[in-house]
PDB file of N, CA and C in Angstrom:
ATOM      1  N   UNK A   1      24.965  31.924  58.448  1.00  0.00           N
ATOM      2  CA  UNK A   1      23.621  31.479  58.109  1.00  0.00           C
ATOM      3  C   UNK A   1      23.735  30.398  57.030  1.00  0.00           C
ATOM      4  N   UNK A   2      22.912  29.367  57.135  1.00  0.00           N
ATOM      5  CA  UNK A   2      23.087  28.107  56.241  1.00  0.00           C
ATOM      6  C   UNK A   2      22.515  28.781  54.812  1.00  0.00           C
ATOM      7  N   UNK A   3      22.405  27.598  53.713  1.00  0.00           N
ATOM      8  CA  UNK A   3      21.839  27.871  52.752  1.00  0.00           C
ATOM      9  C   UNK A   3      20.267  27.557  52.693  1.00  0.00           C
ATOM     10  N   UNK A   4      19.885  26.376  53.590  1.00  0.00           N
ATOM     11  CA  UNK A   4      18.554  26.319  54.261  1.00  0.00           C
ATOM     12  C   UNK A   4      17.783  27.860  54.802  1.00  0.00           C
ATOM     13  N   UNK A   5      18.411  28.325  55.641  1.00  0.00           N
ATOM     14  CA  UNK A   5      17.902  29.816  55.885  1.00  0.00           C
ATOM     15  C   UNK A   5      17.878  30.698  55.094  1.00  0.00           C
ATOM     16  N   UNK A   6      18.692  31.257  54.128  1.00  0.00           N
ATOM     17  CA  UNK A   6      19.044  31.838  53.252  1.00  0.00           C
ATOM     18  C   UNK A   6      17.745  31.419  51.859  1.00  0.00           C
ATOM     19  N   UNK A   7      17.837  30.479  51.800  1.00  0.00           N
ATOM     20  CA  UNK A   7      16.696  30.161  50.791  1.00  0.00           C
ATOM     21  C   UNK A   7      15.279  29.406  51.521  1.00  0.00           C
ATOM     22  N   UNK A   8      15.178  29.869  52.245  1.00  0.00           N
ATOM     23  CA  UNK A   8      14.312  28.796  52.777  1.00  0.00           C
ATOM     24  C   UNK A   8      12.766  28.866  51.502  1.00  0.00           C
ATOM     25  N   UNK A   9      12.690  30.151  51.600  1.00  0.00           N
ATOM     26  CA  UNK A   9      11.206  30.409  50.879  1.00  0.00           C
ATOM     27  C   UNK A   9      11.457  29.574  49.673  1.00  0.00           C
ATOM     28  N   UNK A  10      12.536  29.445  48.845  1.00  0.00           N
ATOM     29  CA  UNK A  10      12.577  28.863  47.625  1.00  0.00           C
ATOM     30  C   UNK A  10      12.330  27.362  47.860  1.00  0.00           C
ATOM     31  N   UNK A  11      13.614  27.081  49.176  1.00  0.00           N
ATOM     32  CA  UNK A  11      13.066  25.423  49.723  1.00  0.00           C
ATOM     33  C   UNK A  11      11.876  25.163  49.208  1.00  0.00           C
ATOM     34  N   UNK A  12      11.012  25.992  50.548  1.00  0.00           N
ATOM     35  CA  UNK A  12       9.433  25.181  50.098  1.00  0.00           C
ATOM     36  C   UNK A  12       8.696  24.977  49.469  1.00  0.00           C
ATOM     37  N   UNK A  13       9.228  25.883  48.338  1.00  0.00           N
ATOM     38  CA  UNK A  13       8.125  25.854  47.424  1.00  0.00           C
ATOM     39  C   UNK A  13       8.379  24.814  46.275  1.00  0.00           C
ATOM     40  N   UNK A  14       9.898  25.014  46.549  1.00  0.00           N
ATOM     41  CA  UNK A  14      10.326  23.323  45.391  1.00  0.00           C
ATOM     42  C   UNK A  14       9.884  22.109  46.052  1.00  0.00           C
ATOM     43  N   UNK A  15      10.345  22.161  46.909  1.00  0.00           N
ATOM     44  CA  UNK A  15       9.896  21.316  47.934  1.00  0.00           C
ATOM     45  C   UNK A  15       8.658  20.817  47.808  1.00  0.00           C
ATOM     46  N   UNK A  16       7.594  21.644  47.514  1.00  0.00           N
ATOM     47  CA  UNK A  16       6.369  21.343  47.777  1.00  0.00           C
ATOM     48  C   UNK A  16       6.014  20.746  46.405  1.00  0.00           C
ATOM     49  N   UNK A  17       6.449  21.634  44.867  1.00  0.00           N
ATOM     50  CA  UNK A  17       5.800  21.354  43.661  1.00  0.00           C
ATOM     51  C   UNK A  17       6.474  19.529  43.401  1.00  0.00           C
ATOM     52  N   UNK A  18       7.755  19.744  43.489  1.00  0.00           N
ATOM     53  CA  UNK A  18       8.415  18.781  43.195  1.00  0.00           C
ATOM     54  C   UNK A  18       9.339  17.775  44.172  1.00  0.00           C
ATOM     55  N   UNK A  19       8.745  17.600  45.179  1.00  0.00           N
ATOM     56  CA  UNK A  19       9.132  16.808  46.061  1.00  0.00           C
ATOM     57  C   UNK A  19      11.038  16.913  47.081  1.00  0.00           C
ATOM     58  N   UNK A  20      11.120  16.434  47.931  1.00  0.00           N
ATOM     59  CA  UNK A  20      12.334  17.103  48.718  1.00  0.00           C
ATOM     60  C   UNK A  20      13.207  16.854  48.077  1.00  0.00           C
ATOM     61  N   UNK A  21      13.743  15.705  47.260  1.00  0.00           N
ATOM     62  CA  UNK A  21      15.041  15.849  46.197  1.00  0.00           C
ATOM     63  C   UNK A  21      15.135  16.073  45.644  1.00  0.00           C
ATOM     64  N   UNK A  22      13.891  16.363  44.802  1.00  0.00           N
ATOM     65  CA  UNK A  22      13.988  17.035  43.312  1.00  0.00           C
ATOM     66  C   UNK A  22      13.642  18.860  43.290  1.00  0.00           C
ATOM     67  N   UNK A  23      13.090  19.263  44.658  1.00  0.00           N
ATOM     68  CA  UNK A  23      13.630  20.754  45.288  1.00  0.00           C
ATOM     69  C   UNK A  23      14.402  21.253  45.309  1.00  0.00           C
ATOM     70  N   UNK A  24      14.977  20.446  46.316  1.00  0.00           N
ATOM     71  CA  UNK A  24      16.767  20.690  46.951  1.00  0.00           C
ATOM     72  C   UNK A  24      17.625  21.032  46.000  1.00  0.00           C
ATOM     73  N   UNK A  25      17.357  19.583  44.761  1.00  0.00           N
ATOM     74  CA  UNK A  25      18.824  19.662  43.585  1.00  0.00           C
ATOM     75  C   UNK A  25      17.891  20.901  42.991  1.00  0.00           C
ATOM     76  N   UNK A  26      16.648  21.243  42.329  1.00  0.00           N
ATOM     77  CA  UNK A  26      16.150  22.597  41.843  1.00  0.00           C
ATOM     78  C   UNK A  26      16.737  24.041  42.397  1.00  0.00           C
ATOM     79  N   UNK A  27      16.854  23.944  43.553  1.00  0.00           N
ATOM     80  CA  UNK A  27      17.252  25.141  44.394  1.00  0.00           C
ATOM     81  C   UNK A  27      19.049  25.319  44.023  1.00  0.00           C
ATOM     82  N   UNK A  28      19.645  24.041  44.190  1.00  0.00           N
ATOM     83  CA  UNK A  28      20.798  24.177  44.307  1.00  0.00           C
ATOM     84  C   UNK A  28      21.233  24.485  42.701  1.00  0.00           C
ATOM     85  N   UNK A  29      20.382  23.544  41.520  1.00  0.00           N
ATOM     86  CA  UNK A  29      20.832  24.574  40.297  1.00  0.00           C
ATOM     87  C   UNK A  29      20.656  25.569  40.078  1.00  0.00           C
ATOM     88  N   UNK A  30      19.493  26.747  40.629  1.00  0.00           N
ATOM     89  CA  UNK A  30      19.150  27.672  40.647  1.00  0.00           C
ATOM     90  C   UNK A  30      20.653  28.301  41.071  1.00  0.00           C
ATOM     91  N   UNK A  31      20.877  28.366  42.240  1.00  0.00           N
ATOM     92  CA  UNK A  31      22.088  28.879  42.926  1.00  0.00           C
ATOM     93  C   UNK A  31      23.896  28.852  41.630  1.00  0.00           C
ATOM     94  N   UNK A  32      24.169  27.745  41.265  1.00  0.00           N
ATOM     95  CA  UNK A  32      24.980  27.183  40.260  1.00  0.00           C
ATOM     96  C   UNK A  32      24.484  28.430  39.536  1.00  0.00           C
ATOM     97  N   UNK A  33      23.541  28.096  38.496  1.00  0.00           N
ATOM     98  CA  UNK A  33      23.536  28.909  37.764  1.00  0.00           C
ATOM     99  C   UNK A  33      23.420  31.088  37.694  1.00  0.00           C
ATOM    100  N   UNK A  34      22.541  31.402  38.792  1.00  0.00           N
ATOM    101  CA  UNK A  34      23.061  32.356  39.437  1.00  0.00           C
ATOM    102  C   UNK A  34      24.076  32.875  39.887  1.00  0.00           C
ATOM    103  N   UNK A  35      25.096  31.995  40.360  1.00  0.00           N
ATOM    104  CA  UNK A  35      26.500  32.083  40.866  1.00  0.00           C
ATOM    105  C   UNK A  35      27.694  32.066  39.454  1.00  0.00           C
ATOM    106  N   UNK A  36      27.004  31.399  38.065  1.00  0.00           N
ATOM    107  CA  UNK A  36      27.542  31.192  36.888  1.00  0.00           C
ATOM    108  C   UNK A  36      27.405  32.523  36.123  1.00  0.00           C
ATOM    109  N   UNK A  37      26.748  33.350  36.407  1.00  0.00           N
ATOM    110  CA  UNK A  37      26.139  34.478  36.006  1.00  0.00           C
ATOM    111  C   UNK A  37      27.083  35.807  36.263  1.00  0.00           C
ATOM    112  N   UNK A  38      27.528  35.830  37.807  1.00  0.00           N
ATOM    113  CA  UNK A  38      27.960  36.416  38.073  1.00  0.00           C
ATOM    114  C   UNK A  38      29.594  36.571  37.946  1.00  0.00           C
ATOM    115  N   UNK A  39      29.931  35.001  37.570  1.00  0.00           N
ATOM    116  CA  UNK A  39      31.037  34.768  37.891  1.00  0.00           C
ATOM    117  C   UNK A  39      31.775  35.323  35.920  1.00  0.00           C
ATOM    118  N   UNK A  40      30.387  34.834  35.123  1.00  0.00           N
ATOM    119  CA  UNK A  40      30.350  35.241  33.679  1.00  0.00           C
ATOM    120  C   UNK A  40      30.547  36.791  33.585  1.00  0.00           C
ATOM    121  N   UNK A  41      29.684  37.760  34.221  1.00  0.00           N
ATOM    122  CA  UNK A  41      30.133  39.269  34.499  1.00  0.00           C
ATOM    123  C   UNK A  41      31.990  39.567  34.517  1.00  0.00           C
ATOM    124  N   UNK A  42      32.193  38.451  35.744  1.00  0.00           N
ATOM    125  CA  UNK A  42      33.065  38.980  36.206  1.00  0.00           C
ATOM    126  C   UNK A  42      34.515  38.431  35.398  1.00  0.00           C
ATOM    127  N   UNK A  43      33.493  37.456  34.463  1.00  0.00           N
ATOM    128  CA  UNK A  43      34.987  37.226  33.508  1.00  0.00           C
ATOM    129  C   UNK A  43      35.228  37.962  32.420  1.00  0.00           C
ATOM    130  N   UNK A  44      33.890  38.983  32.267  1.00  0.00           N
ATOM    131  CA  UNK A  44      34.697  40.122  31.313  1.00  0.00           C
ATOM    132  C   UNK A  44      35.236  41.328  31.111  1.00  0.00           C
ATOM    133  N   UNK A  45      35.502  41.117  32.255  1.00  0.00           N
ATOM    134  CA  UNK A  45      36.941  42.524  33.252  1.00  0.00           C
ATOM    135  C   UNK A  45      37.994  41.389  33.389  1.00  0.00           C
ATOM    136  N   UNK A  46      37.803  40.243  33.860  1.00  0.00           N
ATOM    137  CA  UNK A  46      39.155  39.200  33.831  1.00  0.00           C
ATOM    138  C   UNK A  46      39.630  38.775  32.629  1.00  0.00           C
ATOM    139  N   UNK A  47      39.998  39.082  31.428  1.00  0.00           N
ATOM    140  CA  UNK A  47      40.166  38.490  30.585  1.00  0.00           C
ATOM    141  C   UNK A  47      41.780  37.865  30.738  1.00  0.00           C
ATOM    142  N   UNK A  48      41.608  37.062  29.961  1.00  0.00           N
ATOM    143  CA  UNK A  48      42.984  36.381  29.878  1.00  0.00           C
ATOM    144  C   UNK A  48      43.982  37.191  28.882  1.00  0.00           C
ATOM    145  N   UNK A  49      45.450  36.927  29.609  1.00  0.00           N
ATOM    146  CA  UNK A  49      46.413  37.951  28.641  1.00  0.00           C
ATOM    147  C   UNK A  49      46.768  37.095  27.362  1.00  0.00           C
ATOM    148  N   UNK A  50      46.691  35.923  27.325  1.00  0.00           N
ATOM    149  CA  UNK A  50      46.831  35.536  25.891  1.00  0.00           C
ATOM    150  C   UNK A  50      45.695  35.609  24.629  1.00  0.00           C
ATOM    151  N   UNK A  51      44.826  35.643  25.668  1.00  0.00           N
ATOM    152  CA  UNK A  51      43.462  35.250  24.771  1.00  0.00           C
ATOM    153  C   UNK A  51      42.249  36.279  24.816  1.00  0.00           C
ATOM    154  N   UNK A  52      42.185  38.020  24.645  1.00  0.00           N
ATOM    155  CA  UNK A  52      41.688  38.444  25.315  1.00  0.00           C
ATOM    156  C   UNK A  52      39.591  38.412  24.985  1.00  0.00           C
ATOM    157  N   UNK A  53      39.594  37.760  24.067  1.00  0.00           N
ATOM    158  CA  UNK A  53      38.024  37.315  24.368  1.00  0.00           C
ATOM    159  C   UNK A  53      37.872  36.238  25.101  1.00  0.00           C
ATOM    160  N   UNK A  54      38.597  35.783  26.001  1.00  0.00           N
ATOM    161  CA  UNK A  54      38.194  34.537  26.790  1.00  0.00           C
ATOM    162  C   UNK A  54      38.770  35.146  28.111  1.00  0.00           C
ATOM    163  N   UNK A  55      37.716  34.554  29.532  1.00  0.00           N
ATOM    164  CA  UNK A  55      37.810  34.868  30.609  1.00  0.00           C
ATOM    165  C   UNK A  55      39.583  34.496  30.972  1.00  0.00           C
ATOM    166  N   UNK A  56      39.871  34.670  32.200  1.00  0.00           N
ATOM    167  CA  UNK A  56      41.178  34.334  32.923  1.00  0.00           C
ATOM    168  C   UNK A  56      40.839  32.929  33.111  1.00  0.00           C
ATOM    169  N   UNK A  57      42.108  32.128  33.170  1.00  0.00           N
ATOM    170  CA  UNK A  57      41.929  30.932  33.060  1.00  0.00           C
ATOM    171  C   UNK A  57      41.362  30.093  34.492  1.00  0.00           C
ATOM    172  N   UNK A  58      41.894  30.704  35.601  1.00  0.00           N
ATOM    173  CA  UNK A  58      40.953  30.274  37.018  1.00  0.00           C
ATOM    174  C   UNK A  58      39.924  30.785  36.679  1.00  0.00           C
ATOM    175  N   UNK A  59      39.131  31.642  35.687  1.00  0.00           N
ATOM    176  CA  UNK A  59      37.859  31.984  35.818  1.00  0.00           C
ATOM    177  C   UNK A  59      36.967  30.554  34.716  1.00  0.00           C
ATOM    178  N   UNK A  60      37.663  30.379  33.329  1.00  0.00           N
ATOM    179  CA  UNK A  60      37.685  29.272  32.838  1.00  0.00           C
ATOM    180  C   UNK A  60      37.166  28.026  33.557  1.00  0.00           C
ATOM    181  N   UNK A  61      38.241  27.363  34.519  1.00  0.00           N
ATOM    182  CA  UNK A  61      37.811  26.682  35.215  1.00  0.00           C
ATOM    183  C   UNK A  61      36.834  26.004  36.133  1.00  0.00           C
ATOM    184  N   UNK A  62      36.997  27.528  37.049  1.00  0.00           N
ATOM    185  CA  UNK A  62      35.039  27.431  37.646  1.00  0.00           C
ATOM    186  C   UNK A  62      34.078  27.680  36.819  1.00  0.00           C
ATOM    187  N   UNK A  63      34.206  27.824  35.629  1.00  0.00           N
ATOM    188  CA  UNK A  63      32.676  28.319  35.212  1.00  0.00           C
ATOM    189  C   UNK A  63      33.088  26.590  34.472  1.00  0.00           C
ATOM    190  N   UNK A  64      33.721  25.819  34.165  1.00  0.00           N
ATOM    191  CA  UNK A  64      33.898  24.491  33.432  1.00  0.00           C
ATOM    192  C   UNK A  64      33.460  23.621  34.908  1.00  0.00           C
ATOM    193  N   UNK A  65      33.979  23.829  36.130  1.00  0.00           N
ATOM    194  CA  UNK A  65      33.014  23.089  36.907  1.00  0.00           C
ATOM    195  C   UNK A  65      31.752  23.042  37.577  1.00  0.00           C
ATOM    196  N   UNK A  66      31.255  24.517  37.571  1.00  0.00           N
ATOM    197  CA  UNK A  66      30.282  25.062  37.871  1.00  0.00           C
ATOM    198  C   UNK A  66      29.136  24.470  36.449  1.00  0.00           C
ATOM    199  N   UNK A  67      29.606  24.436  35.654  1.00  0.00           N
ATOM    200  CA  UNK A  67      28.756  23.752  34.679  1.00  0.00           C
ATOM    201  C   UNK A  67      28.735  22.182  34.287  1.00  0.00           C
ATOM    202  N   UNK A  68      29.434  21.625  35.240  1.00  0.00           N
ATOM    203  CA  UNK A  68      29.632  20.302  34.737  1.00  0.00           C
ATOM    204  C   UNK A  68      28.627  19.611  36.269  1.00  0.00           C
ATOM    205  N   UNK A  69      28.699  20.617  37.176  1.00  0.00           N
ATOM    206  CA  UNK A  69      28.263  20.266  38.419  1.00  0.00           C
ATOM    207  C   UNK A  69      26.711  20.643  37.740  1.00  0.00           C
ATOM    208  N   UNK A  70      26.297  21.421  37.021  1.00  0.00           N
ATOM    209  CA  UNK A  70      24.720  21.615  36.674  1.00  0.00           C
ATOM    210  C   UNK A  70      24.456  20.446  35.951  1.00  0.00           C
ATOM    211  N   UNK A  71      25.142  19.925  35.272  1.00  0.00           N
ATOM    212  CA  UNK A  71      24.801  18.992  33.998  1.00  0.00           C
ATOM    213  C   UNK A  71      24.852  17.101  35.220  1.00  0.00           C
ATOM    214  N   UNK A  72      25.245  17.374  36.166  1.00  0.00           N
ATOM    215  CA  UNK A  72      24.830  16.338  37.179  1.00  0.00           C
ATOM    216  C   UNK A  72      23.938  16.500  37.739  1.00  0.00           C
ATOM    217  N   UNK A  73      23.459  17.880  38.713  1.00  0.00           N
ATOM    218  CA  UNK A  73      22.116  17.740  39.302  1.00  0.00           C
ATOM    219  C   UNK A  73      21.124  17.554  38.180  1.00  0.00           C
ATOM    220  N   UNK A  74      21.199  17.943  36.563  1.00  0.00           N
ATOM    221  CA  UNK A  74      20.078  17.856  35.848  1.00  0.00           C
ATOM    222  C   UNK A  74      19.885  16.450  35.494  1.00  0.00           C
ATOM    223  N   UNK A  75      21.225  16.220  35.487  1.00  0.00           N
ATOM    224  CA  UNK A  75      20.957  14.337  35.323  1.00  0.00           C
ATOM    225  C   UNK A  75      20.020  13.338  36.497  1.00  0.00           C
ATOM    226  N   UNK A  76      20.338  14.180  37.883  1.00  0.00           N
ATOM    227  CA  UNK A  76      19.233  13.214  38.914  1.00  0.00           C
ATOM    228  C   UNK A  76      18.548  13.441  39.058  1.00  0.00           C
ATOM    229  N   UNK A  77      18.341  15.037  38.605  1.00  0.00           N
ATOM    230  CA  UNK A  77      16.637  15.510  38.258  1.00  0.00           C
ATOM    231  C   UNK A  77      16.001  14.238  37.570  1.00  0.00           C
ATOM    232  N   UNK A  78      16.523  14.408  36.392  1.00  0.00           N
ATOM    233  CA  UNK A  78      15.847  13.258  35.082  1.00  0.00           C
ATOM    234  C   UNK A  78      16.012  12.388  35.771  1.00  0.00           C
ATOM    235  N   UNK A  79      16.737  11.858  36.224  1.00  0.00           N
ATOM    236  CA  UNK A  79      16.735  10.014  36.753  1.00  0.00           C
ATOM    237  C   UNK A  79      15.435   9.807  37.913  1.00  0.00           C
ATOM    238  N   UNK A  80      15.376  11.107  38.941  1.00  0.00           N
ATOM    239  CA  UNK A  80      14.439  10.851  39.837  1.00  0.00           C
ATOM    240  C   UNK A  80      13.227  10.728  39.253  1.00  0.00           C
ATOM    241  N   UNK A  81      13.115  11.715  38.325  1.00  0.00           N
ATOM    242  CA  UNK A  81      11.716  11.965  37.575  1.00  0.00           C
ATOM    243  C   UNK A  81      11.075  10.394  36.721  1.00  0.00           C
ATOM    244  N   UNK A  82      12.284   9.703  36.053  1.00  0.00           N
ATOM    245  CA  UNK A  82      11.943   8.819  35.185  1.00  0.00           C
ATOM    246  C   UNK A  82      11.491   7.642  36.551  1.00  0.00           C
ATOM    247  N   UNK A  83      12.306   7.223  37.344  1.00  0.00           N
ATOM    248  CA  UNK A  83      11.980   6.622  39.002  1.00  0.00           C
ATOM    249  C   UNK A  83      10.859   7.040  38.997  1.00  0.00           C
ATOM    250  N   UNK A  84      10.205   8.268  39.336  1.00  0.00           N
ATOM    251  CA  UNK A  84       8.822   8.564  39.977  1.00  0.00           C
ATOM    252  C   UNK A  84       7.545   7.587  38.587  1.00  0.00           C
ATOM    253  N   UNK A  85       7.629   8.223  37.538  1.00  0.00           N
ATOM    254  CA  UNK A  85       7.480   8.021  36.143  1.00  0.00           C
ATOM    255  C   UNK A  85       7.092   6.500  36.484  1.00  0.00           C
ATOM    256  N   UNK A  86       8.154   5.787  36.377  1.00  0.00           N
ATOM    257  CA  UNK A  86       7.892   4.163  36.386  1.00  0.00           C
ATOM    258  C   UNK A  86       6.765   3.770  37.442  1.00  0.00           C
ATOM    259  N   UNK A  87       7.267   4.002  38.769  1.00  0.00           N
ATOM    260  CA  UNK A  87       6.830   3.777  39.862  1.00  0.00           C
ATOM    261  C   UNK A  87       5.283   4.046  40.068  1.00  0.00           C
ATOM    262  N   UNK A  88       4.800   4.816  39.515  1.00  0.00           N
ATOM    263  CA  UNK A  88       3.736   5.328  39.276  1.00  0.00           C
ATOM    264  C   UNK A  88       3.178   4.715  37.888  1.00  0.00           C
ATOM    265  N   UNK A  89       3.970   4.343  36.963  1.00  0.00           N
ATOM    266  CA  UNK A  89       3.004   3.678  35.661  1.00  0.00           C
ATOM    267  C   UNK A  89       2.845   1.898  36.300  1.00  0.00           C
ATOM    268  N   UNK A  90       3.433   1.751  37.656  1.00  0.00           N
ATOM    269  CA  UNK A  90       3.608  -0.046  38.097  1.00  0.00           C
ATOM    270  C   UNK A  90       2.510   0.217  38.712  1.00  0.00           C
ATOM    271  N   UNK A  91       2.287   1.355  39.576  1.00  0.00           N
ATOM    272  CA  UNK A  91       1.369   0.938  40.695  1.00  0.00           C
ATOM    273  C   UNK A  91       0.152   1.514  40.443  1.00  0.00           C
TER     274      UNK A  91
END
């Protein structure tokens, strides 16, 4: 099952408040960060053997790209938004 099916209800409703790209990337940080959540749980049964207040270091990692990947969709959030913003103070 896609992630379209799987979320669809969330789709539309981003979809609807905030238009189809600025939904989509909404939905998909939603997911990131949900998925960051869990993965945060699960890094504190993984701890690392050198370091034991810090996750395992493959756990490290994804949660360093899993957050670097949020800090991009929030960036085209803002960029679309400031686009709409203009576009709308021209016309």
């Amino acid at each position: 099952m896609s992630v379209f099916d799987d979320r669809k209800t969330d789709l539309e409703q981003h979809e609807f408040m905030m238009g189809l790209e600025r939904g989509r990337l909404a939905v998909a940080l939603d997911l990131l960060t949900d998925s960051l959540i869990m993965v945060g749980q699960h890094g504190v049964y993984c701890t690392s053997s050198r370091n034991p207040g810090k996750p395992a270091l493959d756990l490290q990692a994804v949660i360093s790209g899993m957050e670097g990947a949020k800090t991009l969709i929030q960036s085209v959030m803002e960029e679309l938004r400031q686009q709409r913003d203009a576009a709308r103070d021209a016309g």
